[in-house]
C-alpha atoms as a PDB file:
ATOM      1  CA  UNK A   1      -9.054 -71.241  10.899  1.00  0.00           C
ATOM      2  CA  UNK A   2     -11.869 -68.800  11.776  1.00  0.00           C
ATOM      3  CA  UNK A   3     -10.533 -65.675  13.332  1.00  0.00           C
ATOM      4  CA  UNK A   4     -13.198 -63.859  15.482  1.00  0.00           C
ATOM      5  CA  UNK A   5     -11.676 -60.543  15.936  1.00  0.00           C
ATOM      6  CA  UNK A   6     -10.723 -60.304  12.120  1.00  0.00           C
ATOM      7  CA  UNK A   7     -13.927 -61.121  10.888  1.00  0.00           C
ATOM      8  CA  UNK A   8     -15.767 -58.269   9.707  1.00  0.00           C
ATOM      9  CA  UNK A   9     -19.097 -59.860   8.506  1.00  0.00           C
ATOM     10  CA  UNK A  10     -21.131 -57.337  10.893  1.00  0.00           C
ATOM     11  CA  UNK A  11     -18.952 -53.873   9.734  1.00  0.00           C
ATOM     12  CA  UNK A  12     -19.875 -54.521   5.811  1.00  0.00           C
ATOM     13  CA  UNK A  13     -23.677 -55.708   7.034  1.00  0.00           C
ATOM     14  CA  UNK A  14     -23.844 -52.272   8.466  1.00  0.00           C
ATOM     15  CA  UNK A  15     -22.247 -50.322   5.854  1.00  0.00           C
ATOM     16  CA  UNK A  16     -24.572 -51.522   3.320  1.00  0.00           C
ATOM     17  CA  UNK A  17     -27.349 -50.438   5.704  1.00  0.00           C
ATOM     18  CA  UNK A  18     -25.970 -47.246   5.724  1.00  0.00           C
ATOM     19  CA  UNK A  19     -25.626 -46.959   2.097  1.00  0.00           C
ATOM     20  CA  UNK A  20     -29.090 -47.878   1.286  1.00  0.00           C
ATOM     21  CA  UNK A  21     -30.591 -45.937   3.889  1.00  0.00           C
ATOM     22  CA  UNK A  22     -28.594 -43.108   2.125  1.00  0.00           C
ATOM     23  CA  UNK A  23     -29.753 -44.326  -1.149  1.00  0.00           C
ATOM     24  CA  UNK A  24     -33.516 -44.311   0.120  1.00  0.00           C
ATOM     25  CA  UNK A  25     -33.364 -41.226   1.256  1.00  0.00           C
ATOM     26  CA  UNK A  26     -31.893 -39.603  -1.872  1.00  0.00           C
ATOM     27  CA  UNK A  27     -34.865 -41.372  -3.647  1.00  0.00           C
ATOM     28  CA  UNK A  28     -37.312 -40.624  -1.814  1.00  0.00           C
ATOM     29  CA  UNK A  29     -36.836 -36.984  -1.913  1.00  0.00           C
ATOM     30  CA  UNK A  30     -36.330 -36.867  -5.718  1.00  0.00           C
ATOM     31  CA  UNK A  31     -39.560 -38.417  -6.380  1.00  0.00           C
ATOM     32  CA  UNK A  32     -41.122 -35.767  -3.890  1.00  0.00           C
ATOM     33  CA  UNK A  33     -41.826 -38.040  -1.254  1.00  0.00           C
ATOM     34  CA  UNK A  34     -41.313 -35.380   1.865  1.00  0.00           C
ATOM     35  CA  UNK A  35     -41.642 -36.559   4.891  1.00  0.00           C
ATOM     36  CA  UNK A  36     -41.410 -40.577   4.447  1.00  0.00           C
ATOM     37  CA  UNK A  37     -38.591 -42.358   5.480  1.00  0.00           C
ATOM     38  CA  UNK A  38     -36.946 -45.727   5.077  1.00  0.00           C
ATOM     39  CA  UNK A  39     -38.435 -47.099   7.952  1.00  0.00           C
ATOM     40  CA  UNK A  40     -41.988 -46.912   6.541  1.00  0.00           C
ATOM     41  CA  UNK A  41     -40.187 -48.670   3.897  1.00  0.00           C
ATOM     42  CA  UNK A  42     -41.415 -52.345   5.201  1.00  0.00           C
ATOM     43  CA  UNK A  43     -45.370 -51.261   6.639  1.00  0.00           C
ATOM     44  CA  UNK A  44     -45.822 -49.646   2.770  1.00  0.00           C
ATOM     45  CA  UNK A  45     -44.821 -52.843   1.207  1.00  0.00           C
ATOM     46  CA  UNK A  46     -46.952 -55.035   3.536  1.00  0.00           C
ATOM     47  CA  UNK A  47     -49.713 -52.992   3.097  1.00  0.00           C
ATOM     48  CA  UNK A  48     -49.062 -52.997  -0.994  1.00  0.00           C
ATOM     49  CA  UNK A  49     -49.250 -56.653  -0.541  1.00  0.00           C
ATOM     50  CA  UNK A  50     -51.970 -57.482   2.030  1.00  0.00           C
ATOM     51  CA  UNK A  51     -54.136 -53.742   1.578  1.00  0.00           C
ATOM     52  CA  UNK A  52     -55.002 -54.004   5.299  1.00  0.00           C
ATOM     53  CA  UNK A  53     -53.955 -55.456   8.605  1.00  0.00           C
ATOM     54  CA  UNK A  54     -54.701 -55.879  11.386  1.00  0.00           C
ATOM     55  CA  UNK A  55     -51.623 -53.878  13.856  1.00  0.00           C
ATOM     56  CA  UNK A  56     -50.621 -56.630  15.451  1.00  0.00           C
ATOM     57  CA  UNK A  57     -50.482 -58.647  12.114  1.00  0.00           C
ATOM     58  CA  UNK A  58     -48.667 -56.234  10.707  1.00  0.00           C
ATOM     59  CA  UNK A  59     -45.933 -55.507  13.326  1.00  0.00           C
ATOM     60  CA  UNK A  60     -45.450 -59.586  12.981  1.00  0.00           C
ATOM     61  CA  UNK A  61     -45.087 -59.188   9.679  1.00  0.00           C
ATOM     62  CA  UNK A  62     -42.543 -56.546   9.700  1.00  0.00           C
ATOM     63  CA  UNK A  63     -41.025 -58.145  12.564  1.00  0.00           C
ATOM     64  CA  UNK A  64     -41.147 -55.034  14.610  1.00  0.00           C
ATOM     65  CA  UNK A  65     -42.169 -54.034  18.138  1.00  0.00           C
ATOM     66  CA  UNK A  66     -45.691 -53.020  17.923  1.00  0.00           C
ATOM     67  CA  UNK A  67     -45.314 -49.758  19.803  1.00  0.00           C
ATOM     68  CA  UNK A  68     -42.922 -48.715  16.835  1.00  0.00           C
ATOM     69  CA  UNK A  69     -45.443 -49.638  14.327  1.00  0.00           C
ATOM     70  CA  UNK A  70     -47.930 -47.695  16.078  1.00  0.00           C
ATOM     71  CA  UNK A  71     -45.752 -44.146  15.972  1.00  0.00           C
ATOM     72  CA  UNK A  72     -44.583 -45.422  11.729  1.00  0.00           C
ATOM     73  CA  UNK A  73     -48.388 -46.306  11.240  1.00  0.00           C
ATOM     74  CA  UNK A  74     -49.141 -42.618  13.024  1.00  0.00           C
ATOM     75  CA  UNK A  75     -46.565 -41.066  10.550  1.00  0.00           C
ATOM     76  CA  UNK A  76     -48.372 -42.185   7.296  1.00  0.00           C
ATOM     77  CA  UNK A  77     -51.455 -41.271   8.633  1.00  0.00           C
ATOM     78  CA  UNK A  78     -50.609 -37.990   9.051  1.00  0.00           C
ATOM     79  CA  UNK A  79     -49.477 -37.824   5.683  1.00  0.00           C
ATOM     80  CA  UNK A  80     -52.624 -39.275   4.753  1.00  0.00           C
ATOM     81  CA  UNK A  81     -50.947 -42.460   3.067  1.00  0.00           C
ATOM     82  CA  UNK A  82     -52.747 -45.021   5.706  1.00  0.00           C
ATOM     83  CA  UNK A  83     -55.857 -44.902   7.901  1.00  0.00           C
ATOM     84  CA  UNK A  84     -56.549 -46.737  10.772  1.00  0.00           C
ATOM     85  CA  UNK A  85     -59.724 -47.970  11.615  1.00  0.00           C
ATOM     86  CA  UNK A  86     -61.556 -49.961  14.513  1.00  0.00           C
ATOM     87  CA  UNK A  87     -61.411 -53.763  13.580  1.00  0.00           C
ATOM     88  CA  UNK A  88     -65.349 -54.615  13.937  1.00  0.00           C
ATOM     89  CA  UNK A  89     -64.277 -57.797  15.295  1.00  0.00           C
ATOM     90  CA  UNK A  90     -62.113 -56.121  18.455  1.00  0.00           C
ATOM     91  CA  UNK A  91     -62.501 -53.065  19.263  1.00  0.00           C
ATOM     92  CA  UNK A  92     -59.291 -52.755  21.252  1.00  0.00           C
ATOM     93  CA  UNK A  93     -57.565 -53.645  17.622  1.00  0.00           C
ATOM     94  CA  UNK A  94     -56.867 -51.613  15.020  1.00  0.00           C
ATOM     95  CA  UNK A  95     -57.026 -51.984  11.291  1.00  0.00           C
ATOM     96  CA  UNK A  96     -54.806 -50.544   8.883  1.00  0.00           C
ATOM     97  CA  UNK A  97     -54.919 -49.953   5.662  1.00  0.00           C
ATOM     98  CA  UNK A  98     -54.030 -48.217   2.280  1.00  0.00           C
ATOM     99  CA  UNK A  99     -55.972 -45.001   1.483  1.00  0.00           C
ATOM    100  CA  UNK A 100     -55.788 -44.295  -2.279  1.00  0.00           C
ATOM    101  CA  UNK A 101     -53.055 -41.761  -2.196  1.00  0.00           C
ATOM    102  CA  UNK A 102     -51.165 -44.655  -0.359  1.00  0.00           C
ATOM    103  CA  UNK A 103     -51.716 -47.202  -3.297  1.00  0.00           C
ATOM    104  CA  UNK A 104     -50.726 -44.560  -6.320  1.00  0.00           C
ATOM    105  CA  UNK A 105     -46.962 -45.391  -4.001  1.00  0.00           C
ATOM    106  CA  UNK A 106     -46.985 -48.370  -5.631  1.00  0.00           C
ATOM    107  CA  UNK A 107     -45.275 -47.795  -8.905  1.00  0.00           C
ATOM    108  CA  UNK A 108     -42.722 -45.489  -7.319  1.00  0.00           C
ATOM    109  CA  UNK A 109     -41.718 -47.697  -4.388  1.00  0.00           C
ATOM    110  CA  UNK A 110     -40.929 -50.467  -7.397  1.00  0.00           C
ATOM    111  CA  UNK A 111     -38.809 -48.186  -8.695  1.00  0.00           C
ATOM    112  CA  UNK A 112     -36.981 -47.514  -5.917  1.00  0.00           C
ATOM    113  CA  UNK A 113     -36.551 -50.822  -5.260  1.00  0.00           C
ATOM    114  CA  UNK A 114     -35.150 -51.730  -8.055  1.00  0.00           C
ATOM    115  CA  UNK A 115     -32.850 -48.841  -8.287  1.00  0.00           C
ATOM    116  CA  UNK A 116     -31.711 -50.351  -4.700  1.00  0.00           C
ATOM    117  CA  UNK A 117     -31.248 -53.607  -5.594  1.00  0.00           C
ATOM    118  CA  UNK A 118     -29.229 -52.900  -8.849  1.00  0.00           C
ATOM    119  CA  UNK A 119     -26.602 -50.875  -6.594  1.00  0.00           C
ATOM    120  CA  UNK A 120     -26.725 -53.543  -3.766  1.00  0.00           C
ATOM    121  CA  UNK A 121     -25.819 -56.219  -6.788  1.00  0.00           C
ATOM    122  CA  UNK A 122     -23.671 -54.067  -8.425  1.00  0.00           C
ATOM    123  CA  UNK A 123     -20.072 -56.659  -9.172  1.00  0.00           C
ATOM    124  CA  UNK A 124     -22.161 -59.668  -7.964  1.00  0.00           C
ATOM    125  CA  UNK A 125     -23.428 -62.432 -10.360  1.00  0.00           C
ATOM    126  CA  UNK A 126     -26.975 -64.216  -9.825  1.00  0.00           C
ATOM    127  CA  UNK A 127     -25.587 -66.786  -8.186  1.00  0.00           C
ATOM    128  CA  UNK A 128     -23.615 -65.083  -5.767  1.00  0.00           C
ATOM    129  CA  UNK A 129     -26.686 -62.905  -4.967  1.00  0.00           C
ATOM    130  CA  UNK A 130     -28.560 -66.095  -4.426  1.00  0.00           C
ATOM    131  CA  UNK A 131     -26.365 -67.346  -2.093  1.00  0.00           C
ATOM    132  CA  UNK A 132     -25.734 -64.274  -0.113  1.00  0.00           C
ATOM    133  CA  UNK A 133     -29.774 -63.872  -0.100  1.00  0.00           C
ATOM    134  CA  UNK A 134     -30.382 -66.995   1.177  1.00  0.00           C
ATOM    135  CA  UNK A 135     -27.605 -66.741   4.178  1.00  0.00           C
ATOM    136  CA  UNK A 136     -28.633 -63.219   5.572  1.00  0.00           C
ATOM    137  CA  UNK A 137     -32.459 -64.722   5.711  1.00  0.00           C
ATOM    138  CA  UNK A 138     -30.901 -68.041   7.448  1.00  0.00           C
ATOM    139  CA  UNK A 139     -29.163 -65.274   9.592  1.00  0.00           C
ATOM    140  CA  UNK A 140     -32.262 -62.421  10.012  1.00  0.00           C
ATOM    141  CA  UNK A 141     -33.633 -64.540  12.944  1.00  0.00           C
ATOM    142  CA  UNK A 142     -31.065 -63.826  15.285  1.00  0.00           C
END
């Protein structure tokens, strides 16, 4: 029978949060990347994919609050790895998108990325990683 109170689904979700924020972080700074961190993570990626959004399209897509967005977008601005731009269509929006500094990321962030999901796999057959894939996205609405 399912115990409640001994389930600790939630405490080992967490601690592999931790650990690969940890593990970002550690990257991140030995590939000289000062002054990111892994919560640009997701708008990069986006970006790598789509090369420019709209900010409401992109906080959608990240599935984040826009006003967060707006101070991560203002981050990687500063550090000249985005711009942001009037849309011509709405001048209330804004468009972001990749400058070229931003899209020379691209290589490195695969890297990482794959450096992350080898340790997150790490004892774990396809399968397995399959299955536990597929229930934390059934899960990531909540």
């Amino acid at each position: 029978m399912y115990n409640v109170i001994e389930d600790r689904t939630i405490f080992y979700i967490a601690r592999i949060s931790d650990k690969a924020g940890r593990l970002l972080v550690r990257e991140l700074k030995k590939h000289g990347l000062r002054g990111l961190a892994p919560s640009h993570g997701d708008i990069m990626v986006a970006l790598f994919k789509y090369r420019r959004l709209a900010m409401k399209d992109l906080a959608r897509i990240i599935d984040r609050d826009k006003s967060t967005v707006t101070g991560l977008v203002d981050r990687l601005v500063f550090l000249e790895y985005l711009e942001k731009n009037p849309d011509p269509e709405d001048q209330r929006s804004q468009i972001v998108s990749l400058t070229e500094k931003g899209g020379r990321l691209i290589p490195t962030f695969i890297t990482i990325s794959i450096k992350l999901q080898e340790a997150f796999g790490q004892g774990l057959t396809d399968a397995e990683k399959e299955t536990l894939a597929g229930l934390l996205d059934r899960k990531s609405v909540v």
